[in-house]
C-alpha atoms as a PDB file:
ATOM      1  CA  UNK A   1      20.374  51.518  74.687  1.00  0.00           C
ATOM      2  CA  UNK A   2      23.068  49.658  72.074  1.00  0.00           C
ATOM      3  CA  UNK A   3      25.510  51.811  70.227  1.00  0.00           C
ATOM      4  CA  UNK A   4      25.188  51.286  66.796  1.00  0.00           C
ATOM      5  CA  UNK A   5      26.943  47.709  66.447  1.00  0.00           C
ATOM      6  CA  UNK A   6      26.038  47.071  69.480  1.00  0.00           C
ATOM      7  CA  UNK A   7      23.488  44.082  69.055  1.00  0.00           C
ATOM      8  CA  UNK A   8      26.636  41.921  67.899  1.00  0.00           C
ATOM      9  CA  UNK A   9      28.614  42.163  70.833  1.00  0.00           C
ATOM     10  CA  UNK A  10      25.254  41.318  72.882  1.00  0.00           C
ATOM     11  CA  UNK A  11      24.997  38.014  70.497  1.00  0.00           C
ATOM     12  CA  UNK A  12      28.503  37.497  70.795  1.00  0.00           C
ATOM     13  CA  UNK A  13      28.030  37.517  74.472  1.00  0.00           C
ATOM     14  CA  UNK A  14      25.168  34.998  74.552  1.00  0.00           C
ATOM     15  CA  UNK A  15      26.867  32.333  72.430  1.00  0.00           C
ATOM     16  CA  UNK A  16      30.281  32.734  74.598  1.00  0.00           C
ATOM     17  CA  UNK A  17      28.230  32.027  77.902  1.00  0.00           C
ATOM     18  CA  UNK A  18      26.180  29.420  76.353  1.00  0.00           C
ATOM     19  CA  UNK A  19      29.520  27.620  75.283  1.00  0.00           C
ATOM     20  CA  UNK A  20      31.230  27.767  78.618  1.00  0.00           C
ATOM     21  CA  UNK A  21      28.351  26.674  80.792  1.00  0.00           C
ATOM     22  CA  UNK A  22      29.485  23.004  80.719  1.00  0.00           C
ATOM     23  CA  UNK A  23      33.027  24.329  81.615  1.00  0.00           C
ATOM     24  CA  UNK A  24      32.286  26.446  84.231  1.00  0.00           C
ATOM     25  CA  UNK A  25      30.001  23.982  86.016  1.00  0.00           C
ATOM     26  CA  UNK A  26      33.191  21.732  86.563  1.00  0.00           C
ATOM     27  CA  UNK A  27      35.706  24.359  87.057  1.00  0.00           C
ATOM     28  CA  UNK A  28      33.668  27.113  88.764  1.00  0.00           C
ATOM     29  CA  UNK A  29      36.489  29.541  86.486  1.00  0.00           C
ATOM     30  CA  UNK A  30      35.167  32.101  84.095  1.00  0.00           C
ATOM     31  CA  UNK A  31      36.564  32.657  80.831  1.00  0.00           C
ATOM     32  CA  UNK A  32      36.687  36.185  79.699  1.00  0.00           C
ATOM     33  CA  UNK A  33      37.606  37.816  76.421  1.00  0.00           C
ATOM     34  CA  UNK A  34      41.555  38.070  77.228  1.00  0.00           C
ATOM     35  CA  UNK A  35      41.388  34.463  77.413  1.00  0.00           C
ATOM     36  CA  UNK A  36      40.153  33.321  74.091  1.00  0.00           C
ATOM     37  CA  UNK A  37      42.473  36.066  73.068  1.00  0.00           C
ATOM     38  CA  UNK A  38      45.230  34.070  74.044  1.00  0.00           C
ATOM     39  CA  UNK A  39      43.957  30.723  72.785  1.00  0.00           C
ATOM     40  CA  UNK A  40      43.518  32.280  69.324  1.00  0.00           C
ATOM     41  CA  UNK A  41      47.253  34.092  68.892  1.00  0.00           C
ATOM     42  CA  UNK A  42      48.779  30.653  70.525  1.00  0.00           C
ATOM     43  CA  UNK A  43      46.769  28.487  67.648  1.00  0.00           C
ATOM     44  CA  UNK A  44      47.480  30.757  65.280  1.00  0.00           C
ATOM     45  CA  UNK A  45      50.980  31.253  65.812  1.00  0.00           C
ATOM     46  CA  UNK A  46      51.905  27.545  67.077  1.00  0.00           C
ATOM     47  CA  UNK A  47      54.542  28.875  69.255  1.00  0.00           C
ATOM     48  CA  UNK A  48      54.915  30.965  72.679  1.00  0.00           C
ATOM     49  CA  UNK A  49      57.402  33.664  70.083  1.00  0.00           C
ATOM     50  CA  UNK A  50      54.766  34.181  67.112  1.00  0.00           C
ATOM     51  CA  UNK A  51      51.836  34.114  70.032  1.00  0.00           C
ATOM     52  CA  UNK A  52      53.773  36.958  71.931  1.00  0.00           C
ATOM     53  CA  UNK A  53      54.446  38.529  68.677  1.00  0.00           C
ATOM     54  CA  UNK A  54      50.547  38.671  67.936  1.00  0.00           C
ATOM     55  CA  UNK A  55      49.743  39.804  71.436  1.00  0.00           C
ATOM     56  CA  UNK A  56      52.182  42.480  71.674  1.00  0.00           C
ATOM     57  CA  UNK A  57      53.348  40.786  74.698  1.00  0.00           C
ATOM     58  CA  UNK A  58      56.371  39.062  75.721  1.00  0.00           C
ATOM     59  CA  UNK A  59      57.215  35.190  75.541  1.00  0.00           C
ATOM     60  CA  UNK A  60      57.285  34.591  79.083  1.00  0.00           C
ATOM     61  CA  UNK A  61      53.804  36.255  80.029  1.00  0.00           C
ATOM     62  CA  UNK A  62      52.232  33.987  77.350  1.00  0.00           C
ATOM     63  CA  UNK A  63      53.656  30.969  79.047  1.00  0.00           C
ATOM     64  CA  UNK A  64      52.882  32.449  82.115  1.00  0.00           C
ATOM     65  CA  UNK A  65      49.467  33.092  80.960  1.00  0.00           C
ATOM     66  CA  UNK A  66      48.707  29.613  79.166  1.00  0.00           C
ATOM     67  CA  UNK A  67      50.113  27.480  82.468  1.00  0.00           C
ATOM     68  CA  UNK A  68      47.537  30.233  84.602  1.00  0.00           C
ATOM     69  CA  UNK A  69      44.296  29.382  82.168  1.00  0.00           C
ATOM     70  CA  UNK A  70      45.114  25.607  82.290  1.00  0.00           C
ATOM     71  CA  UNK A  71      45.257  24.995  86.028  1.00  0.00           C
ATOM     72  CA  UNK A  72      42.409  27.233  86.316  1.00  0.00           C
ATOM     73  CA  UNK A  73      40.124  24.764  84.125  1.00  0.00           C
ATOM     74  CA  UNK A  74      41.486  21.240  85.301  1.00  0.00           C
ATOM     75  CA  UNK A  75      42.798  20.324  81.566  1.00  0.00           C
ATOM     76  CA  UNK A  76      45.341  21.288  79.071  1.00  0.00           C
ATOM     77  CA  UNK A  77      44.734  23.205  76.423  1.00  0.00           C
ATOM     78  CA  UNK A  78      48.123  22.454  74.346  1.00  0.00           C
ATOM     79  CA  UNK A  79      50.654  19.729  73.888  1.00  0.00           C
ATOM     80  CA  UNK A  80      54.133  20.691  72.989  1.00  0.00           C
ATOM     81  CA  UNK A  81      55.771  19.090  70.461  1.00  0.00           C
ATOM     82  CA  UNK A  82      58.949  19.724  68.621  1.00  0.00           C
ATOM     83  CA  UNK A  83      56.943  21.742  65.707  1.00  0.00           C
ATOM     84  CA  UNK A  84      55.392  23.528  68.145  1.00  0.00           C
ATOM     85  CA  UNK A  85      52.091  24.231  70.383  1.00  0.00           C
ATOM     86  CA  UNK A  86      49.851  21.665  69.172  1.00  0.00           C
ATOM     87  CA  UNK A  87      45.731  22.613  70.805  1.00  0.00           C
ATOM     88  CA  UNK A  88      43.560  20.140  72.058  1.00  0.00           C
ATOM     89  CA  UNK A  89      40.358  19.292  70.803  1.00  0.00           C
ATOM     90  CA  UNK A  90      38.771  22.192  73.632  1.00  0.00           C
ATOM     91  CA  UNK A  91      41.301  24.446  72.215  1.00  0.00           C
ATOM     92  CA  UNK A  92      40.582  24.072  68.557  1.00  0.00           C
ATOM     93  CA  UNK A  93      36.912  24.793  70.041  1.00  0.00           C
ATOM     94  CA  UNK A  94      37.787  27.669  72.259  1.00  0.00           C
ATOM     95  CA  UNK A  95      39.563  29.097  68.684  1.00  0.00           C
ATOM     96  CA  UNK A  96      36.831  29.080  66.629  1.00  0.00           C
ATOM     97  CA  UNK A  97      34.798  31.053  68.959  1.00  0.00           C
ATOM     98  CA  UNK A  98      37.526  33.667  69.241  1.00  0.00           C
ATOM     99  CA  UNK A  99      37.730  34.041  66.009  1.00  0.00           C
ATOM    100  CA  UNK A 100      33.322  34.734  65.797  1.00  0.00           C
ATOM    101  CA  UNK A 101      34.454  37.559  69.063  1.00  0.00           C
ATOM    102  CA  UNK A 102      36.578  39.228  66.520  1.00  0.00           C
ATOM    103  CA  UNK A 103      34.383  39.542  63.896  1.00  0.00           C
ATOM    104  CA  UNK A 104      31.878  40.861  66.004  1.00  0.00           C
ATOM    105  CA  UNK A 105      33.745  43.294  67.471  1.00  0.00           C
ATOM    106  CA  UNK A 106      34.917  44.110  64.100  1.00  0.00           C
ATOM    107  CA  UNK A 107      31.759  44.280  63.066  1.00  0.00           C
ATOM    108  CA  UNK A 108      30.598  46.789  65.823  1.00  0.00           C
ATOM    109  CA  UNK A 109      34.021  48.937  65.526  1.00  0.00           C
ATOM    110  CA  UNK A 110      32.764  49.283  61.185  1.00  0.00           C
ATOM    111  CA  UNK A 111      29.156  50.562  62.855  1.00  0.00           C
ATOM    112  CA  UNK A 112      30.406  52.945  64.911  1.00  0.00           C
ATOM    113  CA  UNK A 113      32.891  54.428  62.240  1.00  0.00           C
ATOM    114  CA  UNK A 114      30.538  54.529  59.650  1.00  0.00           C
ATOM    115  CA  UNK A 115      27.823  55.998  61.624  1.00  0.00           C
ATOM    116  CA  UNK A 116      24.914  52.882  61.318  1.00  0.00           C
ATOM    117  CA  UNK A 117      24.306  49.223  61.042  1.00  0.00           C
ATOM    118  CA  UNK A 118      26.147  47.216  58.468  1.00  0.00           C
ATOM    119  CA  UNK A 119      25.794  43.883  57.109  1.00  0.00           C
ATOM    120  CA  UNK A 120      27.643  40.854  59.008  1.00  0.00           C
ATOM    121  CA  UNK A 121      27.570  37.318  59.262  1.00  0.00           C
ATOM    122  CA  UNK A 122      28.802  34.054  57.505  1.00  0.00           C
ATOM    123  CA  UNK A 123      26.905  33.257  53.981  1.00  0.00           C
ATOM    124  CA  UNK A 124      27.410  29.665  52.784  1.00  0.00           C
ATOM    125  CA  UNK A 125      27.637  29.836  48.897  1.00  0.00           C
ATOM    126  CA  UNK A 126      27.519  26.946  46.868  1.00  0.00           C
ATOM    127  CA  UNK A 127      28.433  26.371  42.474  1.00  0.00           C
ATOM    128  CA  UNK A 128      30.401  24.409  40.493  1.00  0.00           C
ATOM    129  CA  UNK A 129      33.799  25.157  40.021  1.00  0.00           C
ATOM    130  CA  UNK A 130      33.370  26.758  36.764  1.00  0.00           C
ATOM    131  CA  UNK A 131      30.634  29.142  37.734  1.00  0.00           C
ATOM    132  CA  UNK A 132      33.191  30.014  40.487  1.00  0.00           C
ATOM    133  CA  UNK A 133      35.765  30.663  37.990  1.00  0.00           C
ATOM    134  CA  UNK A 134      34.235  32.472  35.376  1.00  0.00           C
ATOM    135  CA  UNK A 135      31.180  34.313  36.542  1.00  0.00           C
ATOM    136  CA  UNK A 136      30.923  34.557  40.866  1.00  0.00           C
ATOM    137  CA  UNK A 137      34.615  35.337  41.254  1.00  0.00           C
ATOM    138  CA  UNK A 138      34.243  38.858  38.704  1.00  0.00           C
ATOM    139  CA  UNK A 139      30.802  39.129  40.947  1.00  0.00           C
ATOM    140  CA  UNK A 140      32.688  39.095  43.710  1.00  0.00           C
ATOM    141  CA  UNK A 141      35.270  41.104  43.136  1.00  0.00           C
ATOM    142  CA  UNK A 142      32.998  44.310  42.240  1.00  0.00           C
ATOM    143  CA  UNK A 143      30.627  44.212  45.389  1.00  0.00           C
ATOM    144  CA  UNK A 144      32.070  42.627  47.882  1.00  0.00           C
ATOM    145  CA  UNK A 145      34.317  45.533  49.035  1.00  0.00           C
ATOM    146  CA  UNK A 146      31.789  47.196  50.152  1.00  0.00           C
ATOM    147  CA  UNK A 147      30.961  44.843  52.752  1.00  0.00           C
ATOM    148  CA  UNK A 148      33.691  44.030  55.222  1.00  0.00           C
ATOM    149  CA  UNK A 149      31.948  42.322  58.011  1.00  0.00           C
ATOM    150  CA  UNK A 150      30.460  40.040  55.542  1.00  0.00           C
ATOM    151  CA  UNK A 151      32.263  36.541  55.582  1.00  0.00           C
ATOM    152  CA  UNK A 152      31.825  33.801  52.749  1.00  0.00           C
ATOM    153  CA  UNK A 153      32.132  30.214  52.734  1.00  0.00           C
ATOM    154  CA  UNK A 154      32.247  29.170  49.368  1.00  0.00           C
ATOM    155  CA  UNK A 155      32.045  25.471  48.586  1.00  0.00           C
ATOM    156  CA  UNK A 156      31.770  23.860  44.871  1.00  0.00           C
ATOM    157  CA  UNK A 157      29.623  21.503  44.135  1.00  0.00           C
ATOM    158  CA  UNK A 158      26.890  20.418  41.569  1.00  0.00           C
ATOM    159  CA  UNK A 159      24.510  18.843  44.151  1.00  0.00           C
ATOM    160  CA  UNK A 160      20.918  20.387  44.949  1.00  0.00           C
ATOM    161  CA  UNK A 161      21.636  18.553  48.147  1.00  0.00           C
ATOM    162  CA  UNK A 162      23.660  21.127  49.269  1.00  0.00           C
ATOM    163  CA  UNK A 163      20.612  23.099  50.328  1.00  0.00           C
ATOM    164  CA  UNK A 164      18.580  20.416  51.154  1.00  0.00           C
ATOM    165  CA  UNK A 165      20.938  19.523  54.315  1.00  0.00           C
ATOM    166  CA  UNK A 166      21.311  23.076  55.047  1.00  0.00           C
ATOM    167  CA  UNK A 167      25.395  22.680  53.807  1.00  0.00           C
ATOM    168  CA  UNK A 168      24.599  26.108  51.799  1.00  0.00           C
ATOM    169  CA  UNK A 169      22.586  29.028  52.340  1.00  0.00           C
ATOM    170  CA  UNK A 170      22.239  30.560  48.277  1.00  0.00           C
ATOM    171  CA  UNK A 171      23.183  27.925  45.579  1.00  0.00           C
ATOM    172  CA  UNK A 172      24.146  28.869  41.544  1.00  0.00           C
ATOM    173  CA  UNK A 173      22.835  26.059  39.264  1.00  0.00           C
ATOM    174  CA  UNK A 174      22.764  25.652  36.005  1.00  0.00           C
ATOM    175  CA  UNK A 175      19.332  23.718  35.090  1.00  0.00           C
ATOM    176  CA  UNK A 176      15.900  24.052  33.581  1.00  0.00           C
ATOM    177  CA  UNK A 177      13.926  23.267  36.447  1.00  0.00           C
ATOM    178  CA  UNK A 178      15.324  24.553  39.706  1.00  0.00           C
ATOM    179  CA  UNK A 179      13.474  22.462  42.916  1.00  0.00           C
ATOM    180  CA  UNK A 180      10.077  23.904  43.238  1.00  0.00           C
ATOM    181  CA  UNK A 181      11.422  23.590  47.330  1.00  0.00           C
ATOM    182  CA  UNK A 182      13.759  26.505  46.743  1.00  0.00           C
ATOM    183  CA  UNK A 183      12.808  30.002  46.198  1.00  0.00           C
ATOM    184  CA  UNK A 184      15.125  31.685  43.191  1.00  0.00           C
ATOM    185  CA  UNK A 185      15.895  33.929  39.814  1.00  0.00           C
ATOM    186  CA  UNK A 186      16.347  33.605  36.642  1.00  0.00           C
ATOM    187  CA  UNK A 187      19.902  34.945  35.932  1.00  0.00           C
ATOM    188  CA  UNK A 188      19.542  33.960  32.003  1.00  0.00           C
ATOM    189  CA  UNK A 189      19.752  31.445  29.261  1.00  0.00           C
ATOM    190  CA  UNK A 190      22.811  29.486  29.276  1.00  0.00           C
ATOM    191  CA  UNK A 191      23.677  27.983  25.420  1.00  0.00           C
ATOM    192  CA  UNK A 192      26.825  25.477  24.271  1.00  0.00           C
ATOM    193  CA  UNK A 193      28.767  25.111  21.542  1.00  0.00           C
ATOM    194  CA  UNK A 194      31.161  22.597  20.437  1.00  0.00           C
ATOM    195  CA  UNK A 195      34.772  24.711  20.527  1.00  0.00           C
ATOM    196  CA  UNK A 196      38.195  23.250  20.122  1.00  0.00           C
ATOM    197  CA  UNK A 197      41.954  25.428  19.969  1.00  0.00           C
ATOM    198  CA  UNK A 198      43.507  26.604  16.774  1.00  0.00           C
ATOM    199  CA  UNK A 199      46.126  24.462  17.598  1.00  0.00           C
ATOM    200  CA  UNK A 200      44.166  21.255  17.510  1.00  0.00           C
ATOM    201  CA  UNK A 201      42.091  22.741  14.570  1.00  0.00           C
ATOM    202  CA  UNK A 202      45.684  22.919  12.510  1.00  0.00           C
ATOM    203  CA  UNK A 203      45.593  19.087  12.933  1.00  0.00           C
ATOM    204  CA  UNK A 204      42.028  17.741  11.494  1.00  0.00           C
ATOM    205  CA  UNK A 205      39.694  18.489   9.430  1.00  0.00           C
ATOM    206  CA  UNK A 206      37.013  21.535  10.166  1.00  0.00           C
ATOM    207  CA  UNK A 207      33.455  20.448   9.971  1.00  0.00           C
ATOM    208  CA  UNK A 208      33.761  16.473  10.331  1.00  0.00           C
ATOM    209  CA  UNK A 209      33.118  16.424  14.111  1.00  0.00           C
ATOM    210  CA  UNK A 210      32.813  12.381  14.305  1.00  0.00           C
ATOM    211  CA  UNK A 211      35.982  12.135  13.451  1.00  0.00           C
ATOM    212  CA  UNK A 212      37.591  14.271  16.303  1.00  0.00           C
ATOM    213  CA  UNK A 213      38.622  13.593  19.770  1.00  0.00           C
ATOM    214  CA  UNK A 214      35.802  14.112  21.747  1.00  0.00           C
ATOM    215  CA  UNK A 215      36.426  15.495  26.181  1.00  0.00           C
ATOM    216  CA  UNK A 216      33.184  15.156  27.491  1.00  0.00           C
ATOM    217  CA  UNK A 217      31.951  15.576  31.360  1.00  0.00           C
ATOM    218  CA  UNK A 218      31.667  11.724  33.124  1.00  0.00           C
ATOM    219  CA  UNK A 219      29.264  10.267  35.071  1.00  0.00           C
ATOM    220  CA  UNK A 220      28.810  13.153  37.530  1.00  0.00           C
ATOM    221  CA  UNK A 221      26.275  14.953  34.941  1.00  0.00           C
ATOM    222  CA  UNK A 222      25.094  12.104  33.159  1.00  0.00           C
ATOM    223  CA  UNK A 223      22.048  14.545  32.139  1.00  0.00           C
ATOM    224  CA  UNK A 224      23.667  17.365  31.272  1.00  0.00           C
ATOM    225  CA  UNK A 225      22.883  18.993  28.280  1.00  0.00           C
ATOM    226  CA  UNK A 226      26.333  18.545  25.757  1.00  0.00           C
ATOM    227  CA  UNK A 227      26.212  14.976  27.049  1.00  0.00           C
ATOM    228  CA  UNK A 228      22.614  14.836  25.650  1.00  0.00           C
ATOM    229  CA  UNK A 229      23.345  16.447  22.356  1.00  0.00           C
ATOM    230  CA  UNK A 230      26.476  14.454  21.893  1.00  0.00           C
ATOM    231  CA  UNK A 231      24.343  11.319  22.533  1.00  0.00           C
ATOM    232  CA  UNK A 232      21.841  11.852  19.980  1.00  0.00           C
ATOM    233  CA  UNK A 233      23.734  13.576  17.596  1.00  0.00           C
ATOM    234  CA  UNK A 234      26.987  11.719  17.377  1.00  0.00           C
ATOM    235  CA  UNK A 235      26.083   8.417  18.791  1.00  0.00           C
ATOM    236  CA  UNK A 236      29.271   6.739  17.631  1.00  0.00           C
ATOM    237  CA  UNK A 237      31.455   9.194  19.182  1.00  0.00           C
ATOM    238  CA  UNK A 238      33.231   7.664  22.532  1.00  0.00           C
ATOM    239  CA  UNK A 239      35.069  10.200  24.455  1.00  0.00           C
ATOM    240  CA  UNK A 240      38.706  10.029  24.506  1.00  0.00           C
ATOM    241  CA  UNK A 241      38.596  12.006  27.908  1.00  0.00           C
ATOM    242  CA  UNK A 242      36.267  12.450  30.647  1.00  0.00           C
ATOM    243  CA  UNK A 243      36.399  14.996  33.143  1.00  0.00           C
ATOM    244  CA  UNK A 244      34.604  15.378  36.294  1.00  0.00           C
ATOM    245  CA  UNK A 245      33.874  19.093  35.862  1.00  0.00           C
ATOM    246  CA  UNK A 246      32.991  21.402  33.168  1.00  0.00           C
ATOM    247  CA  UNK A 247      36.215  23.705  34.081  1.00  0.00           C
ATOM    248  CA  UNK A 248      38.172  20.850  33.623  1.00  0.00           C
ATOM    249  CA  UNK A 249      36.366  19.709  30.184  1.00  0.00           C
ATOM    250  CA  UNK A 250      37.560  23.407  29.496  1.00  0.00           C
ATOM    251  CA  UNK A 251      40.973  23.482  30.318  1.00  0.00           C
ATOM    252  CA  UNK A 252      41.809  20.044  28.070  1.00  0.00           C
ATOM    253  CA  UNK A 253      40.288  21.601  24.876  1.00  0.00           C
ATOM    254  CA  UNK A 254      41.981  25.143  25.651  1.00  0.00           C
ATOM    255  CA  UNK A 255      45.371  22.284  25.896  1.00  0.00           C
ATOM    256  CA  UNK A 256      44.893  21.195  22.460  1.00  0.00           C
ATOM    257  CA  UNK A 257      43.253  17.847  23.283  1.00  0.00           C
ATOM    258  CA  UNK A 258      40.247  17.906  21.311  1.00  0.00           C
ATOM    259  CA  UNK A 259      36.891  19.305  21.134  1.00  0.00           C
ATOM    260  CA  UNK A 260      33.942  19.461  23.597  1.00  0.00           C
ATOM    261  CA  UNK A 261      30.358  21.487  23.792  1.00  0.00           C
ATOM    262  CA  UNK A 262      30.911  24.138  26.253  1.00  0.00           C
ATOM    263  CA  UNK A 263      28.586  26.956  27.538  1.00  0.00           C
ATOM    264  CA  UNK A 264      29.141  30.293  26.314  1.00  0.00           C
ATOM    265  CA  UNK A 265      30.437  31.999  29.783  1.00  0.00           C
ATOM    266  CA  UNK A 266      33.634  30.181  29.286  1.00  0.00           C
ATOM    267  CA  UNK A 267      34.226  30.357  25.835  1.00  0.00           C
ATOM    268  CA  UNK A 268      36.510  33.511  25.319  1.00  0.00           C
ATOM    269  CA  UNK A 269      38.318  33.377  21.446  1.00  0.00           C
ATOM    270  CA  UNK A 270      41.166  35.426  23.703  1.00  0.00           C
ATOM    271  CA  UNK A 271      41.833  32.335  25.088  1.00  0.00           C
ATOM    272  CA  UNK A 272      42.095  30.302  22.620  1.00  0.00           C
ATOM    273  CA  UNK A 273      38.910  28.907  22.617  1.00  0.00           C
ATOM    274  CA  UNK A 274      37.471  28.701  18.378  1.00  0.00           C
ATOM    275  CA  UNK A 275      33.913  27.643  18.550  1.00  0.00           C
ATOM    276  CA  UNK A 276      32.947  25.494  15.585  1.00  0.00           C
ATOM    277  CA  UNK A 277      29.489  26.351  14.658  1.00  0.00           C
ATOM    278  CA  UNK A 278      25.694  27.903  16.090  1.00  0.00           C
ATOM    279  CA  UNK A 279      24.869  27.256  19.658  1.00  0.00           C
ATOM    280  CA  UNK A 280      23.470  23.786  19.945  1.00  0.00           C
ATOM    281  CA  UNK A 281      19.583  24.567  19.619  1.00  0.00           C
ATOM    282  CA  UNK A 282      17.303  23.378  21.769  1.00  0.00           C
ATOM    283  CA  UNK A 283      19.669  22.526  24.665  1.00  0.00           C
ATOM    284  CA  UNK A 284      20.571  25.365  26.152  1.00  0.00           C
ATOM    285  CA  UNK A 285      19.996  25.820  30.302  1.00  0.00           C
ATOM    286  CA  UNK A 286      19.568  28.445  32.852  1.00  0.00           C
ATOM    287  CA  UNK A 287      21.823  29.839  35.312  1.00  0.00           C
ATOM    288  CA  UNK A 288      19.712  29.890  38.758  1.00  0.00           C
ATOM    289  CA  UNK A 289      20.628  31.979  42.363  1.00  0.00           C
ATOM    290  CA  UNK A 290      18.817  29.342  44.291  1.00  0.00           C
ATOM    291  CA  UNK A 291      17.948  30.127  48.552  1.00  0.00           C
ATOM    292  CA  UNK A 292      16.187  28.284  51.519  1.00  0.00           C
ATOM    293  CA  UNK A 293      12.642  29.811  52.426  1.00  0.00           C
ATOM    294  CA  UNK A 294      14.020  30.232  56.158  1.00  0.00           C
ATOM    295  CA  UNK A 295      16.908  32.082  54.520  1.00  0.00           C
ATOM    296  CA  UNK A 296      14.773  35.151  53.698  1.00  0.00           C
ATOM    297  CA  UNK A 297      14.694  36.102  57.019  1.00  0.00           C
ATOM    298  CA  UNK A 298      18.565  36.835  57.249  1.00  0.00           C
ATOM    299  CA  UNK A 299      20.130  40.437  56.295  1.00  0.00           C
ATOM    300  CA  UNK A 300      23.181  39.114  55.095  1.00  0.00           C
ATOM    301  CA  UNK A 301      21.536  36.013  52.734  1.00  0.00           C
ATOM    302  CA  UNK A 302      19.165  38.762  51.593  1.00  0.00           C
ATOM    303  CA  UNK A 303      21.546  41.104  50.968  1.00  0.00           C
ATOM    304  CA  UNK A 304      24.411  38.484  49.553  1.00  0.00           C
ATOM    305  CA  UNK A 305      20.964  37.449  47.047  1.00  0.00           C
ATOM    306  CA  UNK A 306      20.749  40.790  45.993  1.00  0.00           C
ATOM    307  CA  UNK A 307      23.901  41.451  45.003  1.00  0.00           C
ATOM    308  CA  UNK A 308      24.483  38.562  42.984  1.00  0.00           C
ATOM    309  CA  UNK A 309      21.367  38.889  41.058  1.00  0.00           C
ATOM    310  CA  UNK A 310      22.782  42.206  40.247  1.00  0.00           C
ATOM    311  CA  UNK A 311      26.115  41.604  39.551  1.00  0.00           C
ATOM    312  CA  UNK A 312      26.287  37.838  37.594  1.00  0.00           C
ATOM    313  CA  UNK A 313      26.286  38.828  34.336  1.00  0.00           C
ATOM    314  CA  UNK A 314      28.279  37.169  31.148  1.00  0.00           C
ATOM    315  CA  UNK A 315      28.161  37.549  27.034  1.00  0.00           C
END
């Protein structure tokens, strides 16, 4: 029977012999967990001293040890160079799956201590830089604690894609009409307004936005909503800036540059931000957590899910 935990160091098991099959074919040696142990604190360090130092061991037993794991399997595993150890490509490989042994063991260590299963794993998380910024990172930041053998890969992007090659596991998109593909929620409406600085504001005149300099997103969201607006609305207006992200957009009005339509989770008047009217009717958006249908069979997408839908929250 498994201690609690257990069931990680069994998978951790399965996917170190399954990786060293094609090694030990050809060098009839068996790697073992003291092994990748040393791999990892010589990457990690780049030198026999900070490898030791990691170990607990002394400088010469690490050399010792390296020379002993590379004649046992026919190849090197590092090339010294005056920065330092340098890994090979099998290193770099044997690395990475050191680094999955230690969070499994981790992981097994937190169920024993705390009495029961806990959630583990690597989530891939996907949203554009300013949903990042202003809404995931506070998200975050209150639940995450709570989970320490729960790893995040967080990439931003504004690409539905992102899902569709499996890149992501749970996406955050702003849009009306989420993929009928992906299975989601409804965080919550998501409106704009056109906001410029007081410092800018001391240099024109309020209420005659044709005749102020316009930041506007570029090509990237050719269809998103202030570009829409702006279109119909202003149709002489050319932007003096374009920006390939809202954040960005953001940070050049916040600078004094001019005036843009933002959404209302980053306009904060504490930060200098003076919107200049009503939210722009009819084109507001949605703010979507966005999964895979084979991700609802995973604990730690489920739970990740969860806790975002519980903890996003802005205005």
């Amino acid at each position: 029977m498994l201690i609690p935990g257990g069931h990680y160091r069994l998978a951790f098991t399965q996917s170190i012999l399954a990786f060293t099959q094609v090694i030990n074919a050809a060098t009839h040696y068996r790697l073992d967990y003291p092994d990748l142990s040393l791999i990892l604190a010589l990457v990690r360090g780049g030198s026999l001293a900070r490898a030791a130092r990691l170990l607990q061991v002394d400088v010469s037993t690490v050399f010792r040890s390296v020379r002993r794991l590379e004649a046992a399997l026919g190849q090197p595993l590092f090339e010294k160079s005056r920065s330092g150890y340098l890994p090979t490509s099998l290193a770099q490989a044997l690395a990475e799956q050191a680094e999955r042994a230690e969070q499994a063991l981790e992981a097994a260590r937190l169920g024993v201590e705390q009495g029961g299963e806990i959630i583990s794993g690597t989530v891939r998380l996907t949203c554009s830089d300013s949903v990042l910024q202003a809404l995931l990172l506070p998200a975050l930041a209150r639940f995450m604690p709570a989970y320490p053998a729960l790893s995040l890969e967080l990439s931003t992007s504004n690409d539905f894609a992102n899902l569709n090659r499996r890149d992501a596991d749970i996406a955050l998109r702003l849009t009306r009409t989420p993929p009928e593909h992906l299975v989601g929620r409804n965080l919550g409406k998501v409106t704009y307004r056109v906001c410029a600085s007081a410092t800018y504001l001391r240099l024109v005149e309020a209420g005659d936005l044709a005749s102020m300099i316009w930041i506007a997103p570029d090509d990237f969201l050719p269809d998103h909503p202030t570009v829409v607006w702006r279109r119909q609305h202003l149709p002489g207006v050319m932007p003096a800036y374009r920006c390939n992200s809202m954040l960005s957009v953001t940070e050049l009005v916040r600078a004094g540059l001019g005036v843009a339509a933002l959404p209302d989770f980053l306009i904060d008047e504490r930060q200098g931000l003076m919107p200049l009217g009503e939210s722009l009717e009819g084109y507001d958006t949605a703010l979507w957590l966005l999964t895979r249908p084979d991700c609802r069979a995973l604990r730690s997408v489920v739970t990740l899910f969860d806790e975002l839908g519980r903890n996003l929250r802005w205005g």
